[in-house]
Protein backbone atom coordinates (compact mmCIF):
# COMPACT_ATOMS: atom_id res chain seq x y z
CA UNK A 1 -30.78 -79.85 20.71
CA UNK A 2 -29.05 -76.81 19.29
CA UNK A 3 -30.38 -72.95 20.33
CA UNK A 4 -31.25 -72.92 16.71
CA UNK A 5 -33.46 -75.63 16.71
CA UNK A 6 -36.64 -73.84 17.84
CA UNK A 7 -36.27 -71.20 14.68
CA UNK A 8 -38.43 -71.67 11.63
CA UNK A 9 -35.58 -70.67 9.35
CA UNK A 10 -33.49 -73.70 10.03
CA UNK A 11 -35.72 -76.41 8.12
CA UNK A 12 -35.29 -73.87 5.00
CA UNK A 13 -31.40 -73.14 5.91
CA UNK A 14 -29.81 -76.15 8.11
CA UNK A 15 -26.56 -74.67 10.06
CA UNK A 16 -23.93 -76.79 9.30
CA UNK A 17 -22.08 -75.45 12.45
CA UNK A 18 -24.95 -74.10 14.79
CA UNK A 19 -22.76 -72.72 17.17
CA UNK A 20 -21.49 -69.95 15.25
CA UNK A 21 -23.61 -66.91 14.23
CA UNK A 22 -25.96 -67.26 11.27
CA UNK A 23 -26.03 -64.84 8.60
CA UNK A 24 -28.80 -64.55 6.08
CA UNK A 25 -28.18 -62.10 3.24
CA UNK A 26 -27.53 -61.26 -0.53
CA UNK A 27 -24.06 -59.09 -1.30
CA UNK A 28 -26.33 -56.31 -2.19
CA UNK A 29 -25.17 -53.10 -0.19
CA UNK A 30 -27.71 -53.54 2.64
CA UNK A 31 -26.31 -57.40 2.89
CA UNK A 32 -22.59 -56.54 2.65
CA UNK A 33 -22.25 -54.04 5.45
CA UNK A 34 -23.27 -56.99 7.79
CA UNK A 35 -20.34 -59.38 5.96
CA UNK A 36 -17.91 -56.84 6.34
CA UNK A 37 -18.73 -56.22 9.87
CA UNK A 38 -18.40 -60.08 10.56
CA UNK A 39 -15.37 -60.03 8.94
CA UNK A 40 -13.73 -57.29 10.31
CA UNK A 41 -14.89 -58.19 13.86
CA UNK A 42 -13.47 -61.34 13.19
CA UNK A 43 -16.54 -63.47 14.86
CA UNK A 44 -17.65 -66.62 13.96
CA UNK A 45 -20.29 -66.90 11.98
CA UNK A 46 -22.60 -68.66 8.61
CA UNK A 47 -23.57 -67.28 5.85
CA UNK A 48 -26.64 -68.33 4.02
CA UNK A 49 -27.96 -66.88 0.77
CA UNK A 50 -30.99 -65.71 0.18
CA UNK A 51 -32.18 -65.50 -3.12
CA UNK A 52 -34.61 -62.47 -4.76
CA UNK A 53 -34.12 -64.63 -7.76
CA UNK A 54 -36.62 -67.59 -6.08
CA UNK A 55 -38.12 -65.29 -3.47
CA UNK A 56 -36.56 -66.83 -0.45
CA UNK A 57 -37.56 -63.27 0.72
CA UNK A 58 -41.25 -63.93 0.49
CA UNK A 59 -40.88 -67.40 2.33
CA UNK A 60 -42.82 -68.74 4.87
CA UNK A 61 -39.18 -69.32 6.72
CA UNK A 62 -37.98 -66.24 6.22
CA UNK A 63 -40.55 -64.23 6.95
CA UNK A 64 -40.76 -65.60 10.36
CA UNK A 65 -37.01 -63.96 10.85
CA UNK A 66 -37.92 -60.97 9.56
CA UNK A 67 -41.71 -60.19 8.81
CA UNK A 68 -39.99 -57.01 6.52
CA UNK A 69 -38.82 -59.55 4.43
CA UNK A 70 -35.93 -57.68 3.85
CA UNK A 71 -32.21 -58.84 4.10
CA UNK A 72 -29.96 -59.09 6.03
CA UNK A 73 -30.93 -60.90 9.09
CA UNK A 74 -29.17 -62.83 11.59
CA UNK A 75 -29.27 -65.17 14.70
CA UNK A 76 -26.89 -65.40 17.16
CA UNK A 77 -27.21 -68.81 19.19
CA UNK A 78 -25.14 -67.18 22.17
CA UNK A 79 -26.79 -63.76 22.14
CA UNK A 80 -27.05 -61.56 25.65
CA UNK A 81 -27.79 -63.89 28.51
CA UNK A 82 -25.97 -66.87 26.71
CA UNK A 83 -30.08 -66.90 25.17
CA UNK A 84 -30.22 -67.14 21.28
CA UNK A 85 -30.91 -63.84 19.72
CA UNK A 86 -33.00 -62.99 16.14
CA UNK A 87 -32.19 -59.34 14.16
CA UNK A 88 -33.23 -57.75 11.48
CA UNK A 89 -32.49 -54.39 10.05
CA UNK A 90 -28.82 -53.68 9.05
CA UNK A 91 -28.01 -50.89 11.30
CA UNK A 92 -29.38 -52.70 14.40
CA UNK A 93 -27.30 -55.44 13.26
CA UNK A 94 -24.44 -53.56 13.11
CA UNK A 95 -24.58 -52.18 16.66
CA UNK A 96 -25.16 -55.38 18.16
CA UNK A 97 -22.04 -57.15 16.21
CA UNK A 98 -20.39 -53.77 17.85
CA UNK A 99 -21.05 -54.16 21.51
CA UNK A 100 -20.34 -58.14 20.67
CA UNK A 101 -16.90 -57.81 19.82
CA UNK A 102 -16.10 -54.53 21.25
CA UNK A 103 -14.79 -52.97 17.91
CA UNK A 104 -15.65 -50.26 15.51
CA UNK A 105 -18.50 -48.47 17.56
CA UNK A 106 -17.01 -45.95 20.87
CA UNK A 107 -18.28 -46.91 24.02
CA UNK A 108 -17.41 -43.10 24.89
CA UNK A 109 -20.78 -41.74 25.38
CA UNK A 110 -20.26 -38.70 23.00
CA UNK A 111 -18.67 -40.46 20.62
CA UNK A 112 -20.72 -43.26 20.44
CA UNK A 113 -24.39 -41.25 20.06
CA UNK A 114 -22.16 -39.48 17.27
CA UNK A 115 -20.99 -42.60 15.39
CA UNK A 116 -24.57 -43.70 15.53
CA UNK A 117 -25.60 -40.21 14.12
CA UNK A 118 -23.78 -40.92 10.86
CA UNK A 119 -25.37 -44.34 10.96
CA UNK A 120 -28.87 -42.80 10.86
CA UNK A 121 -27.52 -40.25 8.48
CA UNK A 122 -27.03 -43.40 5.84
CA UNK A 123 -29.98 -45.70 6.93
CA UNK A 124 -32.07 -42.51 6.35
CA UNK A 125 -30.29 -40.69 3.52
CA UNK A 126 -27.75 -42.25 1.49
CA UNK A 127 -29.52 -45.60 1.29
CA UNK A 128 -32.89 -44.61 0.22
CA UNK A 129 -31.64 -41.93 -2.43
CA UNK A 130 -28.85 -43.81 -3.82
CA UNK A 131 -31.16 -46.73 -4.16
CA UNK A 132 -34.26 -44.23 -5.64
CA UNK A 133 -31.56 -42.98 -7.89
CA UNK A 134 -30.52 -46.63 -8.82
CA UNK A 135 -34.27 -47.45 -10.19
CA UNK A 136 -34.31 -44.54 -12.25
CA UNK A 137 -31.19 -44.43 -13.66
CA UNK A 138 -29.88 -48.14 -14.01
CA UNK A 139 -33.27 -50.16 -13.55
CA UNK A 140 -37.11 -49.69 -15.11
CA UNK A 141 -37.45 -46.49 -13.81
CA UNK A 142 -34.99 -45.22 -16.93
CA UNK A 143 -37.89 -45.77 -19.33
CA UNK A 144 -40.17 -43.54 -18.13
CA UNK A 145 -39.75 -40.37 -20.41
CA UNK A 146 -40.43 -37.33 -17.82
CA UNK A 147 -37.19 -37.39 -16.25
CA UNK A 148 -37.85 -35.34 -13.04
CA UNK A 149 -38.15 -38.19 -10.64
CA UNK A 150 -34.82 -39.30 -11.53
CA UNK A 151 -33.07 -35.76 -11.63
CA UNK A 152 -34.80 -34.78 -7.92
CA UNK A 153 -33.00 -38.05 -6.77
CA UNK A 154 -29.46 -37.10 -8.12
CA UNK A 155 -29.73 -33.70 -7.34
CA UNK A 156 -30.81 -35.15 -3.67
CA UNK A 157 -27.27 -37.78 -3.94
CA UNK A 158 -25.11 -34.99 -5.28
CA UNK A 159 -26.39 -33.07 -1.55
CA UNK A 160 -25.67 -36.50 0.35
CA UNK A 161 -22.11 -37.24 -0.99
CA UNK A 162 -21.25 -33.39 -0.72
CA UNK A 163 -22.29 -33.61 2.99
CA UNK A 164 -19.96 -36.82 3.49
CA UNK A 165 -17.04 -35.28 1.64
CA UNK A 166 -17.43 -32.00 3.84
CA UNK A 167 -17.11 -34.46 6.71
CA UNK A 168 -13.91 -36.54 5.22
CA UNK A 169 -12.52 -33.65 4.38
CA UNK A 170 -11.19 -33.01 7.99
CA UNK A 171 -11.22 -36.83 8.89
CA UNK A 172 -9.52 -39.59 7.35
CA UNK A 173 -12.43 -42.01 8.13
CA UNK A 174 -15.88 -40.71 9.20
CA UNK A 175 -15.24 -40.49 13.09
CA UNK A 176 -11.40 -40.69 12.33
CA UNK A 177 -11.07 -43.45 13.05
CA UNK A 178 -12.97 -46.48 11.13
CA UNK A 179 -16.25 -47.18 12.55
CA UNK A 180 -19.46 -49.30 11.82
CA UNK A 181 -20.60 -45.62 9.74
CA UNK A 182 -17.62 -46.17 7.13
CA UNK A 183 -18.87 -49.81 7.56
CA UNK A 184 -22.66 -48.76 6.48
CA UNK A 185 -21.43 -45.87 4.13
CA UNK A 186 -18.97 -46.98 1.73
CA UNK A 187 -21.18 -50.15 0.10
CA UNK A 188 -23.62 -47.47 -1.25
CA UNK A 189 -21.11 -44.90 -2.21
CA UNK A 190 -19.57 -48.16 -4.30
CA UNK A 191 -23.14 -48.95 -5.72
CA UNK A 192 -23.77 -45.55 -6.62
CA UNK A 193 -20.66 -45.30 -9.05
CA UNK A 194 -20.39 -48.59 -9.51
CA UNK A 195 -23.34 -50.97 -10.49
CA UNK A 196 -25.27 -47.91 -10.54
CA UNK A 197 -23.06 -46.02 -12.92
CA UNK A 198 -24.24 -42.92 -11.45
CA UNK A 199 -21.04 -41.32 -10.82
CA UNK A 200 -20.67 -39.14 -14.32
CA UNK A 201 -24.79 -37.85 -13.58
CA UNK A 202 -23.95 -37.05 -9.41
CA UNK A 203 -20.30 -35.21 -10.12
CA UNK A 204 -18.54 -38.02 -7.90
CA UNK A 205 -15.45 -36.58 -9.47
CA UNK A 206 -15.86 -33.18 -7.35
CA UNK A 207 -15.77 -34.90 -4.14
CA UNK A 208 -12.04 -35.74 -3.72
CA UNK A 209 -12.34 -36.92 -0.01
CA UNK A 210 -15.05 -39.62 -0.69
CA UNK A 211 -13.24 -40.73 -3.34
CA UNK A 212 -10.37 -41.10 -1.35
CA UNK A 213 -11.69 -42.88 1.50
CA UNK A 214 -13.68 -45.17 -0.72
CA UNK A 215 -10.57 -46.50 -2.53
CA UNK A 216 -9.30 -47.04 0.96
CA UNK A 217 -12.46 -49.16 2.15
CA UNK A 218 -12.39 -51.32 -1.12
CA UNK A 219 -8.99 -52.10 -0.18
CA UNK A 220 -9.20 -54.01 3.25
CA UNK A 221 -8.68 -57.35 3.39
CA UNK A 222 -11.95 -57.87 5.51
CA UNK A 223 -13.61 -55.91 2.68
CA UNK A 224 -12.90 -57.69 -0.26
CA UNK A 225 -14.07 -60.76 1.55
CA UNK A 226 -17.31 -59.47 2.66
CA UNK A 227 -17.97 -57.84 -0.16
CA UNK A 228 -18.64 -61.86 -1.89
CA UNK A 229 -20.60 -62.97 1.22
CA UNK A 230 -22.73 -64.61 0.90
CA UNK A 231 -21.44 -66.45 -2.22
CA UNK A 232 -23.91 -66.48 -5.32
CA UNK A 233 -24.92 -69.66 -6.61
């Protein structure tokens, strides 16, 4: 009997190779940061897709992951005591796959609390305003005629990416060197003038030092393969 065995999510997902960790995601920002990290780190590990598409989100299965129905999630079937471990939430995730493999997160003290600062500062920032901005720019939101919803949410980016690019300005990544907050960052500064199209209305053109260091994240190899993980159907 495999450590997965006892998890809900398995009759819905099977692990073809239960040893390994088990990734259950969508390459939407949130989901790639997780990809990326597993990639980088180099661990072994599944990916599964879930699908808004069908609301695999909303299933009985997944729910009983995570009851936030959000992605990504994961399980690790060798987690801390050698027991099998459930996550959710992206940046708990990320610090987890950090102490795991002993990469991309300090174990300095100082350092570390500060790595996790810029963490926070995306989990709490940069994701929710990019993805505000995202509704009412690219999705239904762009319908609605009074347009101050949307412009308090670029005018709230434009602050977010100007913080970042004060930051990168005197670093080349954003602890110097690359850490599981370039990891969290970069997918949503991609979205944003990307799928979003949002770079013309935030000015993404007057922050030279984002724009550097995101042409340098799309460019790892670890990246480019996380970035696809999991695969659509």
């Amino acid at each position: 009997m495999s450590a997965l065995s006892s998890f809900p999510i398995n009759a819905k997902w099977p692990a073809q190779h239960p040893e390994r960790i088990q990734l259950y995601s969508l390459p939407t920002p949130n989901g790639v940061k997780v990809s990326i990290m597993l990639e980088e780190t180099g661990l072994a590990y599944e990916p599964h897709l879930v699908s808004f598409e069908t609301n695999d989100q909303l299933s009985p299965e997944f729910l009983s992951l995570n009851p936030n129905n959000k992605i990504p999630a994961i399980i690790d079937p060798d987690g801390p005591g050698g027991k099998p471990l459930a996550l959710f939430e992206s940046g708990a995730i990320l610090m987890y796959l950090a102490d795991k493999s002993g990469k991309f997160l300090s174990q300095d003290p100082a350092e570390r609390y500060q790595t996790i600062q810029w963490l926070m500062f995306q989990m709490g920032g940069i994701g929710p305003m990019f993805g505000q901005l995202g509704f009412f720019h690219r999705f239904a939101g762009k319908e609605f005629e009074d347009k101050r919803p949307r412009d308090r949410y670029v005018a709230e980016s434009r602050r977010l990416v100007g913080v970042l690019d004060q930051r990168l300005a005197e670093h080349e990544w954003v602890m110097g060197d690359y850490s599981i907050a370039d990891i969290a960052i970069f997918p949503w500064v991609r979205n944003l003038v990307g799928f979003y199209e949002a770079g013309e209305l935030v000015g993404f053109k007057d922050f030279p030092h984002v724009a550097r260091a995101l042409a340098a994240f799309v460019t790892r190899p670890a990246v480019v393969k996380g970035l696809a993980i999991p695969a659509r159907g």
